[in-house]
Protein backbone atom coordinates (compact mmCIF):
# COMPACT_ATOMS: atom_id res chain seq x y z
CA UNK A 1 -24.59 3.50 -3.95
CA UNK A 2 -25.21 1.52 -7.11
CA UNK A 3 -23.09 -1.65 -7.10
CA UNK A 4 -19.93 -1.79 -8.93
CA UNK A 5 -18.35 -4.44 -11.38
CA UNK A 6 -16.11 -7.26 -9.64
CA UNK A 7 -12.81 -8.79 -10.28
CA UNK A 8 -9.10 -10.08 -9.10
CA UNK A 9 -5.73 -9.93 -10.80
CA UNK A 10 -2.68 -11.52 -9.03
CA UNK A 11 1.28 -10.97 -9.19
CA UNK A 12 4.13 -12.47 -7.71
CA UNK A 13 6.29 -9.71 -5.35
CA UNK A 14 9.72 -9.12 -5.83
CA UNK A 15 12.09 -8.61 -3.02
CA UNK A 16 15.26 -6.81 -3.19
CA UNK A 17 18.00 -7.84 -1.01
CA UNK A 18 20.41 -4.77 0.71
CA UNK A 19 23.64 -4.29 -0.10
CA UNK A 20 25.82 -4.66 2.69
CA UNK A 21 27.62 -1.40 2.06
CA UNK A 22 26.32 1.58 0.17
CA UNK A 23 27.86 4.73 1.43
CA UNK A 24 31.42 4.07 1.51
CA UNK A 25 32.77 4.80 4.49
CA UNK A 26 30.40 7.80 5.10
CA UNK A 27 29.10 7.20 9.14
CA UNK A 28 26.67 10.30 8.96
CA UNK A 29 23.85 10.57 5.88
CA UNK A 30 23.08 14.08 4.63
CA UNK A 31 21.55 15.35 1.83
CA UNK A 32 23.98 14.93 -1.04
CA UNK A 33 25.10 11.37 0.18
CA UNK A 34 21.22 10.70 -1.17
CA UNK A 35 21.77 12.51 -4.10
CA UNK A 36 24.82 10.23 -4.84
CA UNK A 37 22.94 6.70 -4.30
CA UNK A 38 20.30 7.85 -6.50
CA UNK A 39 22.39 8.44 -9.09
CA UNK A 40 24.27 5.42 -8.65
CA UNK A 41 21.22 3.59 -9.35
CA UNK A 42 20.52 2.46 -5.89
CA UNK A 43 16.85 1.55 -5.69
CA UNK A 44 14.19 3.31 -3.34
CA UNK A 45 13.42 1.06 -1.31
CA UNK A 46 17.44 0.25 -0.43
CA UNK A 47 18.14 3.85 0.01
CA UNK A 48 14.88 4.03 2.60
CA UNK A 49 16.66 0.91 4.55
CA UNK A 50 20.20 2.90 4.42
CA UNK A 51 18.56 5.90 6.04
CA UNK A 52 16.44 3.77 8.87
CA UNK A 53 20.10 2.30 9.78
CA UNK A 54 22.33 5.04 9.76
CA UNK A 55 22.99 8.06 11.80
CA UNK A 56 21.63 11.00 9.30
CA UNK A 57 21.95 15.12 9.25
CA UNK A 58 19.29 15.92 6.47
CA UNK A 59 18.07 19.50 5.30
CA UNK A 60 14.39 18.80 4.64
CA UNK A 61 13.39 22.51 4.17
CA UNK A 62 11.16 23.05 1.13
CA UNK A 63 13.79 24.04 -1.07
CA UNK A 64 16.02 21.31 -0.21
CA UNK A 65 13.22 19.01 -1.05
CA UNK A 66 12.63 20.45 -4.02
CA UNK A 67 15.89 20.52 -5.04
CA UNK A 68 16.28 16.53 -4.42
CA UNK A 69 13.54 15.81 -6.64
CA UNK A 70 14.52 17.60 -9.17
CA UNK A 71 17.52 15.74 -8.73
CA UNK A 72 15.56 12.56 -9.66
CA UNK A 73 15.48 11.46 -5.70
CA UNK A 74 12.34 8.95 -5.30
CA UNK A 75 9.53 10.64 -3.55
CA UNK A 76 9.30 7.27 -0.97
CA UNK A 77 13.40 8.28 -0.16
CA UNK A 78 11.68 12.30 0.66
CA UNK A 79 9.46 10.61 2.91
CA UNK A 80 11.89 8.87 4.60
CA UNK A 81 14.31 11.92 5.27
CA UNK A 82 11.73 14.06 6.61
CA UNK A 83 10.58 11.64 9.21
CA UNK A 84 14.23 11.10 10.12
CA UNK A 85 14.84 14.77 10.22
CA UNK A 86 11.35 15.13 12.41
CA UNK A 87 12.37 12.48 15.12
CA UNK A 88 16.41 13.98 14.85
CA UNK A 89 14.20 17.65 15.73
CA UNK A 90 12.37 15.49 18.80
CA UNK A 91 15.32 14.14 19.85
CA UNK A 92 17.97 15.89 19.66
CA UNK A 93 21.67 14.59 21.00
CA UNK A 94 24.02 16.33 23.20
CA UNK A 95 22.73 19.64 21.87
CA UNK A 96 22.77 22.74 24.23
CA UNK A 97 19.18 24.23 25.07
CA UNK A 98 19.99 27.76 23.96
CA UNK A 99 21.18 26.58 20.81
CA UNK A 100 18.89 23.79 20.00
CA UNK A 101 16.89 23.83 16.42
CA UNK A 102 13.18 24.77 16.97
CA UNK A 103 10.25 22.21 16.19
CA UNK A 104 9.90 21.71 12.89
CA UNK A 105 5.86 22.05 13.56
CA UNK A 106 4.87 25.11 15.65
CA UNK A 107 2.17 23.73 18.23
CA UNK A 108 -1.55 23.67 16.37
CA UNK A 109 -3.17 26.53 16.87
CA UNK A 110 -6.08 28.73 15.28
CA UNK A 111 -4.83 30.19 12.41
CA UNK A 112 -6.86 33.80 10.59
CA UNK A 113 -4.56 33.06 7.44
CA UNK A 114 -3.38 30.32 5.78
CA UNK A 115 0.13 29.21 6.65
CA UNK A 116 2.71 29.86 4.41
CA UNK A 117 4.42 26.67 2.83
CA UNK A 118 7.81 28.00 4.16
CA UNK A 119 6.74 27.03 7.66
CA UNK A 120 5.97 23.44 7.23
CA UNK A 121 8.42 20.23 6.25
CA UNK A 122 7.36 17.90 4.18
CA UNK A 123 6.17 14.91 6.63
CA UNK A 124 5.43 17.29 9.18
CA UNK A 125 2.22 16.97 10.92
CA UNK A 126 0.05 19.04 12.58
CA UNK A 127 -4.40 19.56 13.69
CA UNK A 128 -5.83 23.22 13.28
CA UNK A 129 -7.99 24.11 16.89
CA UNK A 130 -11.44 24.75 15.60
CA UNK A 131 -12.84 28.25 16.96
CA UNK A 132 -16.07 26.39 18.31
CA UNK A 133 -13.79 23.81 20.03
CA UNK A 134 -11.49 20.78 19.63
CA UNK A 135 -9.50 19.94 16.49
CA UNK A 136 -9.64 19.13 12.93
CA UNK A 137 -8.32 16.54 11.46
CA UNK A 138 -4.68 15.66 11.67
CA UNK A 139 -2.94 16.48 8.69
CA UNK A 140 0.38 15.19 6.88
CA UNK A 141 2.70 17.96 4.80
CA UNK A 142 3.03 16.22 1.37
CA UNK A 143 6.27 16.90 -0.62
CA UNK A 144 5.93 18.53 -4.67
CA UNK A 145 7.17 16.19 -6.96
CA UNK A 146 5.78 14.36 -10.31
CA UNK A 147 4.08 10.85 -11.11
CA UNK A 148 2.95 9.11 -13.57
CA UNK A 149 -0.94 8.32 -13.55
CA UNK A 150 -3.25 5.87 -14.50
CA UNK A 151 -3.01 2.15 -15.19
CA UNK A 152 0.90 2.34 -14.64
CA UNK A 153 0.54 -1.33 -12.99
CA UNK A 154 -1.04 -2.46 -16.73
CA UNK A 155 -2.93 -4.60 -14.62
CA UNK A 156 -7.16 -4.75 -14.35
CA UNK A 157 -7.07 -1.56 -16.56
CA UNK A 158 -9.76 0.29 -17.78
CA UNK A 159 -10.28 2.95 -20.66
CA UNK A 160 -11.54 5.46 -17.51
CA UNK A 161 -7.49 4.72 -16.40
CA UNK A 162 -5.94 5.86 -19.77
CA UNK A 163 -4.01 7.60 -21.11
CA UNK A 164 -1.42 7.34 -18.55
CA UNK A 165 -0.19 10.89 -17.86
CA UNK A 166 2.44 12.73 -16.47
CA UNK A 167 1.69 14.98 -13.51
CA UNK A 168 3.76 17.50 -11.64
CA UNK A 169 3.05 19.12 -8.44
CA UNK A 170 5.04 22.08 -7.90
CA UNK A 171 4.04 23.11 -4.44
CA UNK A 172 3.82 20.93 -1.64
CA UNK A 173 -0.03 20.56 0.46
CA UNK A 174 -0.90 18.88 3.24
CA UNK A 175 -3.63 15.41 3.52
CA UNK A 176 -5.50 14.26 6.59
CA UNK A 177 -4.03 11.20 7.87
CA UNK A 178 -7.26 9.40 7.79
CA UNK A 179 -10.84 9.17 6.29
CA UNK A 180 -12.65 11.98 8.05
CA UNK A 181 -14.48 10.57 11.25
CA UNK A 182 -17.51 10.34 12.26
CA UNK A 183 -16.53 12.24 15.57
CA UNK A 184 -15.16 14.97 13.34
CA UNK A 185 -18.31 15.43 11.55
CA UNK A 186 -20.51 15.09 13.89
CA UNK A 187 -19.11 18.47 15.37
CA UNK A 188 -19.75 20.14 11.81
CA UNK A 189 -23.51 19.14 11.81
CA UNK A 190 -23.96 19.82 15.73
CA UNK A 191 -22.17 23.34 15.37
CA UNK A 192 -24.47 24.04 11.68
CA UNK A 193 -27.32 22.48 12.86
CA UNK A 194 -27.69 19.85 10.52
CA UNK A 195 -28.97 16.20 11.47
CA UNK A 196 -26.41 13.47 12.28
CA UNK A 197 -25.53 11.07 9.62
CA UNK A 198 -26.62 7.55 9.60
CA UNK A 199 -23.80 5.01 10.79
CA UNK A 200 -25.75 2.56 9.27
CA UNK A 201 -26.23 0.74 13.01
CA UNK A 202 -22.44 0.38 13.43
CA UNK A 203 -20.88 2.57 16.00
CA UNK A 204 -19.47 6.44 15.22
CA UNK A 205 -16.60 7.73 16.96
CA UNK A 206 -13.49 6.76 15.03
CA UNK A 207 -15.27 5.07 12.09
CA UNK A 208 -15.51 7.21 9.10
CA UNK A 209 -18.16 9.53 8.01
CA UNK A 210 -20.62 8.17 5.60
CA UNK A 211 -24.17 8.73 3.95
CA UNK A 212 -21.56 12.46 2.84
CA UNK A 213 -22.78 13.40 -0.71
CA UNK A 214 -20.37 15.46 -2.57
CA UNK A 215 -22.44 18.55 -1.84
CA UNK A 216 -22.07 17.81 1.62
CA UNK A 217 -18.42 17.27 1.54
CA UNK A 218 -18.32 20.40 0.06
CA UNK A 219 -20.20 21.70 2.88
CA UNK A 220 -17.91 20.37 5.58
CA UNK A 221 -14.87 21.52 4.13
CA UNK A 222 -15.74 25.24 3.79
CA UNK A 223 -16.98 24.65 7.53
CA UNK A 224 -13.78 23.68 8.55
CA UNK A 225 -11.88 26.20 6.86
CA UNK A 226 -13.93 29.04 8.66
CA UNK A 227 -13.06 27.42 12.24
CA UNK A 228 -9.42 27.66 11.59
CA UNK A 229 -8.72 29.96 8.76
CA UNK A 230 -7.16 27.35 6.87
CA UNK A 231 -7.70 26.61 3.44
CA UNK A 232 -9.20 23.15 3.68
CA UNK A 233 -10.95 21.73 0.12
CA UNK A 234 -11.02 18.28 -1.07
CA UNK A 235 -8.16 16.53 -2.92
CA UNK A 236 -8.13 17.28 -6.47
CA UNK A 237 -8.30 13.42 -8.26
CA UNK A 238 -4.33 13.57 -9.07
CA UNK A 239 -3.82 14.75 -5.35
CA UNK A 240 -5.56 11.74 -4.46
CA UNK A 241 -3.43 9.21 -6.86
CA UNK A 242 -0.21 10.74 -6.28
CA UNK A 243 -0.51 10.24 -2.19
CA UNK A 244 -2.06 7.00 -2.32
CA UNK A 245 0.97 5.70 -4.55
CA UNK A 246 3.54 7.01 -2.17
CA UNK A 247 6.26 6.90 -5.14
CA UNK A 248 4.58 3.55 -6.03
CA UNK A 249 4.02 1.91 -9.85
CA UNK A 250 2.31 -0.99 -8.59
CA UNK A 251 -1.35 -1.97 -8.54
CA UNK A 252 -1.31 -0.90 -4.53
CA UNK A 253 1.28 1.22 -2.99
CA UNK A 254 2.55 -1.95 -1.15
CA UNK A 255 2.72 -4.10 -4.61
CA UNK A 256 0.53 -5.94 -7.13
CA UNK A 257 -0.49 -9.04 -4.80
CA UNK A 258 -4.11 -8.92 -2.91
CA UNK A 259 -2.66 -11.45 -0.16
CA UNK A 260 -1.30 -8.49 1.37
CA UNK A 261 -4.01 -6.38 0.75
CA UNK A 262 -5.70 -7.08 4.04
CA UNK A 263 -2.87 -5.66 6.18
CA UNK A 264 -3.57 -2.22 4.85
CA UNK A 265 -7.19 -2.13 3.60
CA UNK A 266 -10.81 -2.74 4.69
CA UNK A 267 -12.48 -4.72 1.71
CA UNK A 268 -14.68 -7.63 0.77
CA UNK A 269 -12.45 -10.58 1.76
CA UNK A 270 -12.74 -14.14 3.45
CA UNK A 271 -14.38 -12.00 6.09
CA UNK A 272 -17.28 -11.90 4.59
CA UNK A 273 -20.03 -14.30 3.71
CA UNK A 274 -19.11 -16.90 0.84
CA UNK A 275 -22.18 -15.44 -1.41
CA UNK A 276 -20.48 -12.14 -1.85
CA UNK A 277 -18.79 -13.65 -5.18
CA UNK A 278 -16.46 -11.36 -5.62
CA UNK A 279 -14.89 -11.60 -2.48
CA UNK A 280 -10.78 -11.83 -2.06
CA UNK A 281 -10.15 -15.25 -0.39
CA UNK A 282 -6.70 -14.92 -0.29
CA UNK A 283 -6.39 -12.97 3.45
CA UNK A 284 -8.72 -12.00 6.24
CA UNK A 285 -9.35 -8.06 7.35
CA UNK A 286 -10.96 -8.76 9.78
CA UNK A 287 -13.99 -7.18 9.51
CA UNK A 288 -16.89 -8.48 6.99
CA UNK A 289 -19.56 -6.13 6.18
CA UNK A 290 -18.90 -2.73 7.20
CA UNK A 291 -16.67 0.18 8.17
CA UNK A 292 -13.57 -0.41 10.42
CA UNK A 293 -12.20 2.62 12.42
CA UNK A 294 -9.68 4.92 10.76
CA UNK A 295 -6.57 3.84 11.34
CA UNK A 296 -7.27 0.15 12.08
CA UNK A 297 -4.35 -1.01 8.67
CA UNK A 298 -1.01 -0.55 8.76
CA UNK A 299 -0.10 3.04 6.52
CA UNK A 300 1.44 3.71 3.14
CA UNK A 301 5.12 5.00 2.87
CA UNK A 302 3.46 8.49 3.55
CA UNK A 303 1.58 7.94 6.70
CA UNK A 304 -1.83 7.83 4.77
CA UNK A 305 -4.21 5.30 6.20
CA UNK A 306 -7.50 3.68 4.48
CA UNK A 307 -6.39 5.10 0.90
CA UNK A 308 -6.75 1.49 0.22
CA UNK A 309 -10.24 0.49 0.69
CA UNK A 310 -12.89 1.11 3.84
CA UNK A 311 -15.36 3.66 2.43
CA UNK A 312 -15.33 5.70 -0.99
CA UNK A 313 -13.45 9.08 -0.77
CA UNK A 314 -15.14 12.12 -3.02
CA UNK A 315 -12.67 14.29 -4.86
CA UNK A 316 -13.31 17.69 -6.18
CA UNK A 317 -12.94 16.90 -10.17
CA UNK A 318 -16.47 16.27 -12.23
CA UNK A 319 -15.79 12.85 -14.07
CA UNK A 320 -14.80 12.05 -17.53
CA UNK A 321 -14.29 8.82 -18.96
CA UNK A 322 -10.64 8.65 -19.46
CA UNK A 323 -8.00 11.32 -18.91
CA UNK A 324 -7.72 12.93 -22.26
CA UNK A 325 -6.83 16.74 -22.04
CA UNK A 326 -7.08 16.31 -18.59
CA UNK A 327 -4.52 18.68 -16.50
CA UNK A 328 -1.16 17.70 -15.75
CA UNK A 329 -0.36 20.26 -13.00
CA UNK A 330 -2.14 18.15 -10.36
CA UNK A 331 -5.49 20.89 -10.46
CA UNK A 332 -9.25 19.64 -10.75
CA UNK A 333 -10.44 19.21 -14.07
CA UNK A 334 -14.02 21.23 -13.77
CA UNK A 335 -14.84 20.11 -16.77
CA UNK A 336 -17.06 17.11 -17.98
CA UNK A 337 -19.88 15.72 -16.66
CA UNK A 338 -20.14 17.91 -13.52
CA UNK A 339 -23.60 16.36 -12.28
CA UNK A 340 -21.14 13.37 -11.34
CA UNK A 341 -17.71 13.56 -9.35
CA UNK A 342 -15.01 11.17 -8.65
CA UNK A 343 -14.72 8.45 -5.74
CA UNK A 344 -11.69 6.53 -4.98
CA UNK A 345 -10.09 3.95 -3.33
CA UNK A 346 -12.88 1.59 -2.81
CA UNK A 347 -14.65 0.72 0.20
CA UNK A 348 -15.84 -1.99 2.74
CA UNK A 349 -17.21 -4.41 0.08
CA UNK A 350 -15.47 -3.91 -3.06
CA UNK A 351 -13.26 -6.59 -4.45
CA UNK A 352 -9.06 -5.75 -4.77
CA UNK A 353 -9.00 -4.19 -8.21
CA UNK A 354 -11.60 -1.74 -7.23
CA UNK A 355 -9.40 -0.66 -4.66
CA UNK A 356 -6.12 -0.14 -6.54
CA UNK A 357 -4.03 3.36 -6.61
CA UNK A 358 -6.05 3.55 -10.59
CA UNK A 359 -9.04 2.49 -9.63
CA UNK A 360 -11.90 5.64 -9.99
CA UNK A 361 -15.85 6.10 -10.49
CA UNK A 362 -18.05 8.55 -10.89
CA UNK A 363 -20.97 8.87 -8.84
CA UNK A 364 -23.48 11.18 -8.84
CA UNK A 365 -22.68 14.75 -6.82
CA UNK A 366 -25.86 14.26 -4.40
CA UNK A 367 -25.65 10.47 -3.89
CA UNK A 368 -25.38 8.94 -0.45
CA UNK A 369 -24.16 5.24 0.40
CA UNK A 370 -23.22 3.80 3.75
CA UNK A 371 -19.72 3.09 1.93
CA UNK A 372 -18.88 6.63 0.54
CA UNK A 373 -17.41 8.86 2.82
CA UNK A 374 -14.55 11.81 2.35
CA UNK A 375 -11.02 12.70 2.97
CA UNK A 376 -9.65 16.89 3.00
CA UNK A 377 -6.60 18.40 1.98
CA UNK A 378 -5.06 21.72 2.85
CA UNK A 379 -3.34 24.38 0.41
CA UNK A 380 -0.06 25.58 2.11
CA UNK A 381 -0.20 29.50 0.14
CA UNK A 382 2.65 31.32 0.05
């Protein structure tokens, strides 16, 4: 892959204290105690603390969901509810047997249809058994909601980043956890015949797939949705923003400074050697000059790892140079230059404002590069 212009931009963070007491006297959270912080003005991240302290009884069915964000209830506070909700399902108290609610995942399984979006909650998560053997990736149950993207941060901007616009998803879809592995596409090529992909020397199992064009994302991901009859594709490019923000405005989904970066990303830090210039000497990854295994960085308020960094993930949109009359209902836009698709989140040696939640390029769709590889997503149909 060609290389990539290089740069830093730095912020302090701002930390928000809890309030000692933001329920009243309610002991038990549900559903429209959330509804009430919000609209008291209570911010996210205060509300997500309330509910990680408190006994809770939330209703995190779709329309529930949907009904709290339309309510203006922050997509990081969704989050947070359906994984209390999920463990509250795993562990339930002093609840007979007999009358005990089922899982809210049923167990993975091959499926001949796609599953209807009334089975899953958001924040459930779940791996489709492939009909030639062993699993697909695990996948996370995004919630619907809206976002605005682009260079929201208004920091390292580009033109490719503007004009900021305002994107609704009115279904909810599901995301693989991580970067697809090389273990998980090894079994596509084995099963199709194809040659193995070059790790570049590194190791495969867990590290992510790379040397994937776009052609043979494309490839893999109609592969995979004939082993389970699921309705695997890649993430459309606002997909792909909208998860790796997690509710987030900042340059990153954990803030604007790239100190912190190297708890949740794989990139060209002190790790590497000094004559990479555009190195981030602020924190140490790790790891210098190559991939890390999936799930090696601490997650974003979603569950996502890597969106920050590690290898290039394709999308399914052809590129344009900024979003003008681009959709706003979270679709591809298969328009453009369609020689050329989209790759974000930066990779292995790409300096922090490459990697940012904005950050996008368009590479050509039968390129190869040791530091592009792919992530999938999953329409939920009715």
């Amino acid at each position: 892959m060609r290389s990539i212009d290089q740069g830093v931009g730095v912020v302090l963070l701002v930390v928000l204290s809890l309030p000692t007491a933001a329920v009243g006297q309610t002991e038990v959270l549900d559903n429209e105690d959330i509804v009430n912080l919000t609209e008291a003005g209570l911010p996210a991240e205060v509300i997500v603390a309330k509910i990680g302290s408190t006994a809770t009884a939330f209703d995190t069915g779709v329309e529930q969901l949907v009904a709290l964000a339309q309510a203006g209830v922050h997509a990081d506070v969704l989050a947070a509810m359906a994984k209390a909700a999920a463990e509250a399902a795993e562990h339930p108290t002093s609840v007979p047997v007999e009358s005990a609610e089922p899982p809210p995942v049923e167990p993975p399984r091959v499926e001949r249809e796609p599953v209807s979006t009334t089975s899953w909650q958001v924040g459930a998560r779940f791996s489709d058994a492939l009909a030639s053997g062993g699993r697909g990736p695990e996948m996370v149950v995004i919630p619907p909601g809206r976002f605005y993207m682009g260079c929201v941060s208004g920091m390292s901007c580009s033109n490719r980043e503007r004009p900021i616009r305002d994107v609704s998803f009115a279904d909810s879809f599901a995301v693989s956890l991580h970067e697809v592995t090389l273990d998980e596409y090894d079994r596509f090529t084995a099963s199709t015949g194809r040659a193995p992909v070059d790790d570049g020397g590194w190791g495969r199992g867990r590290r992510p797939a790379v040397n994937v064009s776009w052609s043979d994302a494309q490839e893999y991901v109609a592969w995979l949705s004939r082993e389970t009859g699921g309705a695997y594709r890649l993430l459309t490019e606002a997909e792909w923003e909208y998860v790796a923000r997690a509710g987030s405005t900042t340059q990153f989904h954990f803030g604007d400074h790239p100190m912190e970066l190297c708890r949740y990303g794989n990139h060209a830090d002190v790790s590497v050697p000094e004559r990479v210039e555009w190195r981030n000497t602020l924190c140490s990854d790790r790891v210098a000059l190559e991939t890390a295994e999936v799930g090696s960085y601490a997650p974003n308020p979603w569950g996502l790892h890597d969106m920050h960094g590690n290898v290039w993930e394709w999308v399914e949109d052809c590129w344009n140079g900024s979003y003008e009359d681009s959709p706003t209902d979270g679709s591809a836009w298969t328009e453009g230059d369609c020689s050329r698709r989209i790759v974000r989140g930066g990779s292995w040696n790409n300096r922090p404002a490459l990697l940012r939640a904005a950050g996008r390029n368009g590479v050509g769709a039968g390129e190869l590069g040791l530091n592009i590889g792919l992530r999938v997503a999953r329409t939920l149909v009715p």
